[in-house]
Protein backbone atom coordinates (compact mmCIF):
# COMPACT_ATOMS: atom_id res chain seq x y z
CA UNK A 1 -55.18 62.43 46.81
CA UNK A 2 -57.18 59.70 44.95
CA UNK A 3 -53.90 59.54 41.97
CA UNK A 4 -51.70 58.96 45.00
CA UNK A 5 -53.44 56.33 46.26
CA UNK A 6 -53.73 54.42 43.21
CA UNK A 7 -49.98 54.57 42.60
CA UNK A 8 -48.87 53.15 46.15
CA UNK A 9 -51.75 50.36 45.34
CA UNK A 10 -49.56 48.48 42.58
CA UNK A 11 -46.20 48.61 44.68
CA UNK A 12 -48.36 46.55 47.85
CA UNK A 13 -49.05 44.21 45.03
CA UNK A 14 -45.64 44.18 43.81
CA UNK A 15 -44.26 43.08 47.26
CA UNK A 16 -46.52 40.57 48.26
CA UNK A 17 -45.87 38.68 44.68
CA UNK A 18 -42.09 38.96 45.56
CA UNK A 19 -42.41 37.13 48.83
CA UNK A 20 -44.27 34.33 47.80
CA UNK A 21 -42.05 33.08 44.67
CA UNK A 22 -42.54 29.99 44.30
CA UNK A 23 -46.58 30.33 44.89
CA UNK A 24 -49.28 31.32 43.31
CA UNK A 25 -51.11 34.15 45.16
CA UNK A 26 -54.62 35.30 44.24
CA UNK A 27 -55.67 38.51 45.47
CA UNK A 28 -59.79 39.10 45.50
CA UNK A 29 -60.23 41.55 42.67
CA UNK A 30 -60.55 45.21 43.61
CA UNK A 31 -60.81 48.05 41.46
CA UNK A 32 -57.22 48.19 40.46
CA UNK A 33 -57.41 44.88 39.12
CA UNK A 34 -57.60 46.75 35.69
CA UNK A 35 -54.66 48.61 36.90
CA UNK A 36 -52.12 48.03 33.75
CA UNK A 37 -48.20 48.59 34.39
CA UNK A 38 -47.16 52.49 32.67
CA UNK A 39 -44.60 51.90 30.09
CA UNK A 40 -41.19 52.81 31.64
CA UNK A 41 -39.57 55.61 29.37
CA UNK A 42 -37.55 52.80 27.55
CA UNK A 43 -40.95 51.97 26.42
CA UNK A 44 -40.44 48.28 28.12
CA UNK A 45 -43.30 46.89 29.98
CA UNK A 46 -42.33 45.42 33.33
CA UNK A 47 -44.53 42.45 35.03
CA UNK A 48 -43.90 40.30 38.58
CA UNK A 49 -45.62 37.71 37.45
CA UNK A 50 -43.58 37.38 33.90
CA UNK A 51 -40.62 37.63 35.55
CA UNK A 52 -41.67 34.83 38.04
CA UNK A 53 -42.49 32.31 35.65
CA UNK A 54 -39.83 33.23 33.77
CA UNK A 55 -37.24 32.24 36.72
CA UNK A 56 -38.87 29.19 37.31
CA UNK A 57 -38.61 27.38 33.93
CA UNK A 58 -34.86 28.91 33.85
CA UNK A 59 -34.21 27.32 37.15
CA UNK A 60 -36.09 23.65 35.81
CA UNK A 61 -33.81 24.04 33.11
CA UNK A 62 -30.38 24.26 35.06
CA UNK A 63 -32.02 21.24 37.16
CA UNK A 64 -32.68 19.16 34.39
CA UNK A 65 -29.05 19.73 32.61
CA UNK A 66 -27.45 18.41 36.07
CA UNK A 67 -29.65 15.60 36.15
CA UNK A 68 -29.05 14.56 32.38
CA UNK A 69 -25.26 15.01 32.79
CA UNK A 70 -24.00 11.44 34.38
CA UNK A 71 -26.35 10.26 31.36
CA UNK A 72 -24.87 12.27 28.27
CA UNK A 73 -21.53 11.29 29.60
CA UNK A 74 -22.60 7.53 29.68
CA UNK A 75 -23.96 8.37 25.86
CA UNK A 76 -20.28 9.89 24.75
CA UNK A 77 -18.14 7.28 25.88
CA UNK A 78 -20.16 4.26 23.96
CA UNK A 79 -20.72 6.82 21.00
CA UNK A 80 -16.26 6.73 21.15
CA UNK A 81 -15.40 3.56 21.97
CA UNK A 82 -17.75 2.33 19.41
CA UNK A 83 -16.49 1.46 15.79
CA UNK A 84 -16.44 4.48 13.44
CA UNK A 85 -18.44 4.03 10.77
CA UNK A 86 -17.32 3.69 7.53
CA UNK A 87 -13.58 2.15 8.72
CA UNK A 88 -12.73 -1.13 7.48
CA UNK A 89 -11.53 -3.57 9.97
CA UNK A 90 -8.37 -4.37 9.55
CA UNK A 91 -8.13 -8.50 8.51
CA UNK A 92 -4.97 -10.92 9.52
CA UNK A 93 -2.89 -11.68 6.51
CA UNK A 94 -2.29 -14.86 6.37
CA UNK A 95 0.75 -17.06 7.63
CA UNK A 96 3.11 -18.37 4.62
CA UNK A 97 3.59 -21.82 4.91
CA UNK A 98 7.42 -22.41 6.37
CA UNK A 99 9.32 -25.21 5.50
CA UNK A 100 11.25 -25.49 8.13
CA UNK A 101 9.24 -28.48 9.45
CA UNK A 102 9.39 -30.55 6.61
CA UNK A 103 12.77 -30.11 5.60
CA UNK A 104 14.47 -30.95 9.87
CA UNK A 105 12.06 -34.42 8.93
CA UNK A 106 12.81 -35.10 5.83
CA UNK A 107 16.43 -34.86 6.58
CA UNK A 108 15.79 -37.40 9.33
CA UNK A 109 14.07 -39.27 7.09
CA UNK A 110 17.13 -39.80 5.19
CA UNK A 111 19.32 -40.21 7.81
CA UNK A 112 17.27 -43.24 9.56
CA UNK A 113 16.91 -44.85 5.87
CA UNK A 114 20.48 -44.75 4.79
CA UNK A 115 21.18 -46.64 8.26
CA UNK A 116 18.31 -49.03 8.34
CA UNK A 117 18.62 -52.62 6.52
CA UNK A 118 16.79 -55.91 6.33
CA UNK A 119 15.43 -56.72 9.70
CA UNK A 120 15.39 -52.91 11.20
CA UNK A 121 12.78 -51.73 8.60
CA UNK A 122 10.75 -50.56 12.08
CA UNK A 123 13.04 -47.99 12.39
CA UNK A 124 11.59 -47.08 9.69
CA UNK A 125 8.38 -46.52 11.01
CA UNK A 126 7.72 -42.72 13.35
CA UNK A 127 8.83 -41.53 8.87
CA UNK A 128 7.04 -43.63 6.49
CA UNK A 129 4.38 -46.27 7.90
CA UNK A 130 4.16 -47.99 4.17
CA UNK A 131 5.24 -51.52 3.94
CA UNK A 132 9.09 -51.81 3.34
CA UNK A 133 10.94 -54.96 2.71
CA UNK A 134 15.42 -53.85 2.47
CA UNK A 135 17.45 -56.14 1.07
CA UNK A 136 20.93 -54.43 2.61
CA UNK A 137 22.44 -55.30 5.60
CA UNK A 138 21.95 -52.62 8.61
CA UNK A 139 24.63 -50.16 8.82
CA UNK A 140 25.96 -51.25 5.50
CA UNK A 141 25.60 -46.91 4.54
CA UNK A 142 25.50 -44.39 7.11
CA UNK A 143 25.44 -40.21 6.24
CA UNK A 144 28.06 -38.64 8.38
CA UNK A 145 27.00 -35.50 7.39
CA UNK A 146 23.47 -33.95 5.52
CA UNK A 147 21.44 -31.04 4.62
CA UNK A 148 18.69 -29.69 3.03
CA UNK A 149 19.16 -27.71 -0.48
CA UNK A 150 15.68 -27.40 -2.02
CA UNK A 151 12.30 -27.33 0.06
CA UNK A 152 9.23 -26.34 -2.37
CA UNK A 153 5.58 -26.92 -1.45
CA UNK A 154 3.77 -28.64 -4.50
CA UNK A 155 0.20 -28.05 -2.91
CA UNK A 156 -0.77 -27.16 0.49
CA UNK A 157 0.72 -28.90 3.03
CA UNK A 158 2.22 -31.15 0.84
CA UNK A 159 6.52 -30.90 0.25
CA UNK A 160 9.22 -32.03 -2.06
CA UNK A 161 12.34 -31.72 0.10
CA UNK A 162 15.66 -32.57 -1.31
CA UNK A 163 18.68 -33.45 1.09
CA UNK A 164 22.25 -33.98 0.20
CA UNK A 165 23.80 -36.99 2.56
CA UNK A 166 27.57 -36.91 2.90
CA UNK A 167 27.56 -41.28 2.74
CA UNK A 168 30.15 -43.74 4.04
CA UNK A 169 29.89 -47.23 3.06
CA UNK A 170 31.01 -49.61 5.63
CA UNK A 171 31.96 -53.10 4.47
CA UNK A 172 31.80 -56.82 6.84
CA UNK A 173 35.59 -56.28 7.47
CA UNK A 174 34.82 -52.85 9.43
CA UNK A 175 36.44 -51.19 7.03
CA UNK A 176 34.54 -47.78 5.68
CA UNK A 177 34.94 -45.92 2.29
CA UNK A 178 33.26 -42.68 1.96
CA UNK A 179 31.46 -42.28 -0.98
CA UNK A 180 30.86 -38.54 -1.53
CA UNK A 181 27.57 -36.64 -1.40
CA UNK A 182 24.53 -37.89 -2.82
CA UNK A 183 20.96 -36.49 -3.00
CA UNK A 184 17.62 -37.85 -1.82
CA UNK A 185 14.19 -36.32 -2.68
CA UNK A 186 11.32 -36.96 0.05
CA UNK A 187 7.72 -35.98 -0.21
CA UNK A 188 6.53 -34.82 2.93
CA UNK A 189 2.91 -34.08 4.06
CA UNK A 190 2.69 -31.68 7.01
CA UNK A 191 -0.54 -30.78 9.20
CA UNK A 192 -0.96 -28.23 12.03
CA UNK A 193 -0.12 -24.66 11.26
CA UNK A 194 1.33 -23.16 8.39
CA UNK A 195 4.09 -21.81 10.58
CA UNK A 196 5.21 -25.69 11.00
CA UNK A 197 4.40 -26.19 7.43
CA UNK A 198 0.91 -27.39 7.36
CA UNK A 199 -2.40 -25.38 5.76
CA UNK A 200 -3.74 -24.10 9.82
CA UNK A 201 -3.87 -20.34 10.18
CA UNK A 202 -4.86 -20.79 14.05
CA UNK A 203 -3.02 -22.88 16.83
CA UNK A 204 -2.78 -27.05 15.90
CA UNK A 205 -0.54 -29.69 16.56
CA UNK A 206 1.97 -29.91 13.90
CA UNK A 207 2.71 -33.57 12.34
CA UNK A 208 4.47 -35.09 9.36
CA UNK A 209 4.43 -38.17 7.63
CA UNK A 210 6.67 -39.35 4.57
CA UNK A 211 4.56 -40.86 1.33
CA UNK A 212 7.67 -42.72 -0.28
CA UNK A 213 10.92 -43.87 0.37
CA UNK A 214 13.79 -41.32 -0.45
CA UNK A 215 14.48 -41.11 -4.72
CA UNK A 216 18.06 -40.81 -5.29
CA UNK A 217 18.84 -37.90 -7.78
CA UNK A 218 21.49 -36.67 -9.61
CA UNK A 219 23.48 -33.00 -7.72
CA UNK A 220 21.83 -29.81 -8.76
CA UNK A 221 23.88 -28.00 -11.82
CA UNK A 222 27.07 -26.45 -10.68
CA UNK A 223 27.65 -22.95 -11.32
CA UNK A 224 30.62 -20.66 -12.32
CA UNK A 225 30.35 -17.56 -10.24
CA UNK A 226 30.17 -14.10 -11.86
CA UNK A 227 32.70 -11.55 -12.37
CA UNK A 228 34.12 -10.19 -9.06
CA UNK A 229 34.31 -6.28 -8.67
CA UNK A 230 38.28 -6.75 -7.92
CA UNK A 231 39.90 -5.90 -11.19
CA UNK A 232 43.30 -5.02 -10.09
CA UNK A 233 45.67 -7.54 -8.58
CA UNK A 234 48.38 -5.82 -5.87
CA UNK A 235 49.92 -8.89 -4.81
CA UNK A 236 51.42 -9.14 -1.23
CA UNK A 237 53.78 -5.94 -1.31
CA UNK A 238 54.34 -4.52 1.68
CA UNK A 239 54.86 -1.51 0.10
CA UNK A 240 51.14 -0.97 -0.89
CA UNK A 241 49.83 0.89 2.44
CA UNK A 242 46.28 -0.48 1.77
CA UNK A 243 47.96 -4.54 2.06
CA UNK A 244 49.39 -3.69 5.32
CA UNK A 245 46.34 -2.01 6.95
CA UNK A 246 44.58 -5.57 5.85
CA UNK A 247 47.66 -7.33 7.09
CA UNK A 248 47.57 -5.89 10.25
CA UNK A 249 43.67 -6.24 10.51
CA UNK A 250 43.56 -9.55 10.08
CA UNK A 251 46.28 -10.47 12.36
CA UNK A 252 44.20 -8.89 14.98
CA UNK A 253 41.23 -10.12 14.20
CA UNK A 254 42.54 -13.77 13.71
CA UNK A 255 44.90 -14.11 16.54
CA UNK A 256 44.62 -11.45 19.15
CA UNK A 257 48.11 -10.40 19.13
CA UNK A 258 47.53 -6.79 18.72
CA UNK A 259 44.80 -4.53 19.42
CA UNK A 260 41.49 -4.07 16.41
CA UNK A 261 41.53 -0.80 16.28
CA UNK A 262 44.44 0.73 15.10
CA UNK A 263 43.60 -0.36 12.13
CA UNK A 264 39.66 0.35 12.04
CA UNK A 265 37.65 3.47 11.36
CA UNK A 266 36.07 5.21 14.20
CA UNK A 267 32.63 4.21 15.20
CA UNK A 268 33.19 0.67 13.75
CA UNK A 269 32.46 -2.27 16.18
CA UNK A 270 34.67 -5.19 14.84
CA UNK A 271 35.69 -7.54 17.53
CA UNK A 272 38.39 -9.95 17.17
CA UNK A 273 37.52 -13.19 17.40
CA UNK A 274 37.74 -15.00 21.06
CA UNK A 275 39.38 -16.87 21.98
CA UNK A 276 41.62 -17.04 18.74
CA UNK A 277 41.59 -19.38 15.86
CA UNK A 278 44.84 -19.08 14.71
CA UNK A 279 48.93 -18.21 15.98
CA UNK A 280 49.79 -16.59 12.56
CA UNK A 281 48.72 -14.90 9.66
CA UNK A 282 49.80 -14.43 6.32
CA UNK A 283 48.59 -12.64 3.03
CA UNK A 284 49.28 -14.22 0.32
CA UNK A 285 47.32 -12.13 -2.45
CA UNK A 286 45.33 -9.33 -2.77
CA UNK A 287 42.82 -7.64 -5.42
CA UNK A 288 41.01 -3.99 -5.23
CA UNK A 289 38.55 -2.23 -6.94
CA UNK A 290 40.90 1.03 -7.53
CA UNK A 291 42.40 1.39 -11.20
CA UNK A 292 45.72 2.81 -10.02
CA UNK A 293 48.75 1.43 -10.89
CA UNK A 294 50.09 2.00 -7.45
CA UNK A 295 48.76 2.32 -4.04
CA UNK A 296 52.34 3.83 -2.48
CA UNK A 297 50.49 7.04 -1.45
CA UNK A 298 46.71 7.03 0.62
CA UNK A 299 44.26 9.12 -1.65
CA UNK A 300 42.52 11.87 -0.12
CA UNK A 301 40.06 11.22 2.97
CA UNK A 302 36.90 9.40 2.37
CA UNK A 303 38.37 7.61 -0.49
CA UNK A 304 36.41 3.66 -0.65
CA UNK A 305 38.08 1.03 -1.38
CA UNK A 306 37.18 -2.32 -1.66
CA UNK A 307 39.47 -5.48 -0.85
CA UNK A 308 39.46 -9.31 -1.59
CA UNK A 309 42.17 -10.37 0.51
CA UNK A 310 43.54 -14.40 0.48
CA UNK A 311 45.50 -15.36 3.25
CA UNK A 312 47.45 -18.11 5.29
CA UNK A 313 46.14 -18.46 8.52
CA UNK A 314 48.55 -21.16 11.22
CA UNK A 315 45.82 -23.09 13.39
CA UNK A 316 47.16 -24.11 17.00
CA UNK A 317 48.46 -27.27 15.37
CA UNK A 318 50.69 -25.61 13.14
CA UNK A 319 48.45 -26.47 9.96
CA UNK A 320 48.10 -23.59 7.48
CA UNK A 321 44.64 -23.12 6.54
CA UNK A 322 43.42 -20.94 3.41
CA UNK A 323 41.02 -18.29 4.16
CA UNK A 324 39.52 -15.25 2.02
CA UNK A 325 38.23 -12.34 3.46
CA UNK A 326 36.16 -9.23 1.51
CA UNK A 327 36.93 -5.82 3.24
CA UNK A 328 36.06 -2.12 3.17
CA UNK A 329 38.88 0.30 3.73
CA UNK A 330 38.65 4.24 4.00
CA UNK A 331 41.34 7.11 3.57
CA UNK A 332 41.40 9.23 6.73
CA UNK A 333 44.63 11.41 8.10
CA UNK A 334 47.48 10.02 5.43
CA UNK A 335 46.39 5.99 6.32
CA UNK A 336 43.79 2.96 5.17
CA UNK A 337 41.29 1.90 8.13
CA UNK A 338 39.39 -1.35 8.05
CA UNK A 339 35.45 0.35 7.56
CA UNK A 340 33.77 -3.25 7.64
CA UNK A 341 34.38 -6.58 7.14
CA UNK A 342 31.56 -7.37 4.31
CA UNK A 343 29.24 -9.76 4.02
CA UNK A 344 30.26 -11.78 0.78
CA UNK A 345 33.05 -10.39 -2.17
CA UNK A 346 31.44 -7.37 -4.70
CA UNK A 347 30.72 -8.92 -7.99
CA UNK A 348 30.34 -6.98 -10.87
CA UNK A 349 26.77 -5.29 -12.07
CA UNK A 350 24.92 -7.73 -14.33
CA UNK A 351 27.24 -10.51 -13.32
CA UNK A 352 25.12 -13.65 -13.15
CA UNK A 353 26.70 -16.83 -12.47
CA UNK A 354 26.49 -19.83 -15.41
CA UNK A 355 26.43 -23.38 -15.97
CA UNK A 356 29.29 -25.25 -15.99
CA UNK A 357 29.68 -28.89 -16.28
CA UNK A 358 29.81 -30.80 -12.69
CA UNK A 359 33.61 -31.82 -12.24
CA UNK A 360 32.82 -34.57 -9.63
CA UNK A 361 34.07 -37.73 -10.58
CA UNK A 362 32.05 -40.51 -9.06
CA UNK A 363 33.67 -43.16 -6.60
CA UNK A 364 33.76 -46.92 -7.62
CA UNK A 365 32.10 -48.02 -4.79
CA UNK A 366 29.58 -45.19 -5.35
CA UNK A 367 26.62 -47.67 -7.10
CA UNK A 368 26.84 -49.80 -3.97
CA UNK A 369 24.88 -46.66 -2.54
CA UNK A 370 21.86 -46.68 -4.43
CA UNK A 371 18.71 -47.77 -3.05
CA UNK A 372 17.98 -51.59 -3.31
CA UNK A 373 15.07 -52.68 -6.13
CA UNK A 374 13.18 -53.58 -3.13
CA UNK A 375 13.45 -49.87 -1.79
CA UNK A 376 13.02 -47.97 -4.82
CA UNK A 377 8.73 -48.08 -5.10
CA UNK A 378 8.72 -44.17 -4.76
């Protein structure tokens, strides 16, 4: 009887600790306070109170992990929107220096100073603001027509600009003479960005100002062009299939009398030109860049072959007007189809053009063109 009642003792103990979790109980001692838990036959040792605690700081723990999340979140999102370490920023290259700018004014320049005489040197003025004294009457040279050929920066927003001036000379009597192309050099000075030609890598106001009055120089060294990649001449047969595909092609494309593409490849996207230039057509010549001595049959499909065509083309006036036009043909089902219309003629590999002596005789009148002594302090 007495073992019995100290086994039931430890389960009253067990079940008043199990009500009151979250509290700490103290029973008065008794004499089973020494009472120790037998080892279950796993040989674990089993305790209320262990387990208890044990729930507690596991349910703390949960508590705290849903409290900390809104934080740790917070914590992720600067850690990856935050620069990685060890990347390089990447830096803006810097804007080349265009000299687009320059050139439109110095070709302005040019213009307003061929025009300008004694008593309009003020038109002078939004160019050059130096002091300018012209002996020539106004309007005694005018450029009907002018260009730039050769823009180069000699230091930082600083430009040499060249511009060829078609000139007319106009004498008291009204009458004019044209006196051929000539060629100014202007040194321009640009600020503002380097977009507009100035030394800014950042937005500014672009503005130019001339630091002479145009030099007259002599024409840049005319050239003889390379060797063309047309070595064989076929004439204007129309036997030669390949002459009347280009023929044909060029009729269409020229006048609009017949439709582009029977005689282009498929997938091409010429389009005639609109609304047409010309009433007529005709070939007068034509080179290739295939060795055979005849071109009666089309070679097999996909054979290339590159033309140099010269024609006659009838404007609306009736005026024949000389033309040359570089094409690609290709073989396909027994005929030649137009595959492009290039860019500029083939010339041969390691072609380069030389110097030849300039053929351009000048006019009589052409010294009256050159800048008075009083306009010549560049």
């Amino acid at each position: 009887m007495k073992r019995a009642h100290r086994q039931r003792k430890p389960a009253k103990k067990h079940v008043v600790e199990a009500e009151t979790w979250d509290e700490e109980v103290e029973e008065e001692p008794s004499e089973t306070a020494a009472y120790e838990p037998e080892p279950d036959e796993t040989g674990w040792t089993t305790s209320t109170a262990r387990m208890a605690g044990l729930s507690r700081l596991v349910r703390v723990g949960v508590w705290a992990l849903v409290a900390s999340g809104p934080v740790l979140g917070v914590l992720a999102f600067l850690g990856s929107s935050g620069p990685a370490q060890g990347v390089t920023k990447p830096v803006a290259a810097a804007t080349p220096a265009s000299p687009v700018g320059p050139a439109g004014f110095a070709e302005l320049f040019v213009s307003a100073y061929l025009q300008a005489g004694q008593g309009s040197e003020r038109d002078l003025a939004p160019y050059y603001s130096g002091s300018v004294a012209l002996a020539v009457k106004p309007g005694t040279r005018t450029a009907t027509q002018s260009t730039v050929i050769a823009s180069r920066e000699v230091q930082p927003g600083y430009w040499s600009v060249t511009v060829a001036a078609d000139v007319t000379a106009h004498d008291d009597k009204g009458k004019s003479k044209r006196l051929g192309v000539q060629y100014f050099r202007v040194g321009i000075q640009a600020t503002g960005p380097a977009g507009a030609g100035g030394t800014e890598q950042g937005p500014a106001t672009a503005g130019y100002a001339a630091t002479s009055l145009p030099a007259q120089v002599a024409a840049p060294t005319a050239l003889k062009p390379g060797g063309l990649a047309y070595e064989t001449e076929r004439g204007a047969s129309s036997a030669d299939p390949s002459v009347e595909t280009a023929r044909g092609f060029l009729a269409a494309y020229l006048t609009g009398t017949t439709e582009l593409d029977r005689y282009t490849s498929p997938g091409t996207r010429l389009q005639p030109i609109n609304p047409a230039p010309y009433a007529a057509v005709k070939v007068t010549g034509v080179q290739d860049d295939l060795s055979a001595s005849g071109q009666q049959k089309v070679p097999a499909d996909g054979t290339v072959l590159h033309q140099l065509v010269q024609i006659d083309a009838t404007d609306q006036a009736g005026s024949p007007v000389a033309l040359s036009y570089a094409l690609t043909l290709k073989s396909r089902a027994g005929r030649w189809e137009v595959a492009s219309v290039d860019d500029a003629p083939a010339v041969r590999v390691s072609s380069p053009p030389s110097a030849a002596p300039h053929t351009t005789t000048p006019s009589p009148g052409a010294a009256t063109a050159s800048p008075s002594p009083s306009s010549s302090n560049s």
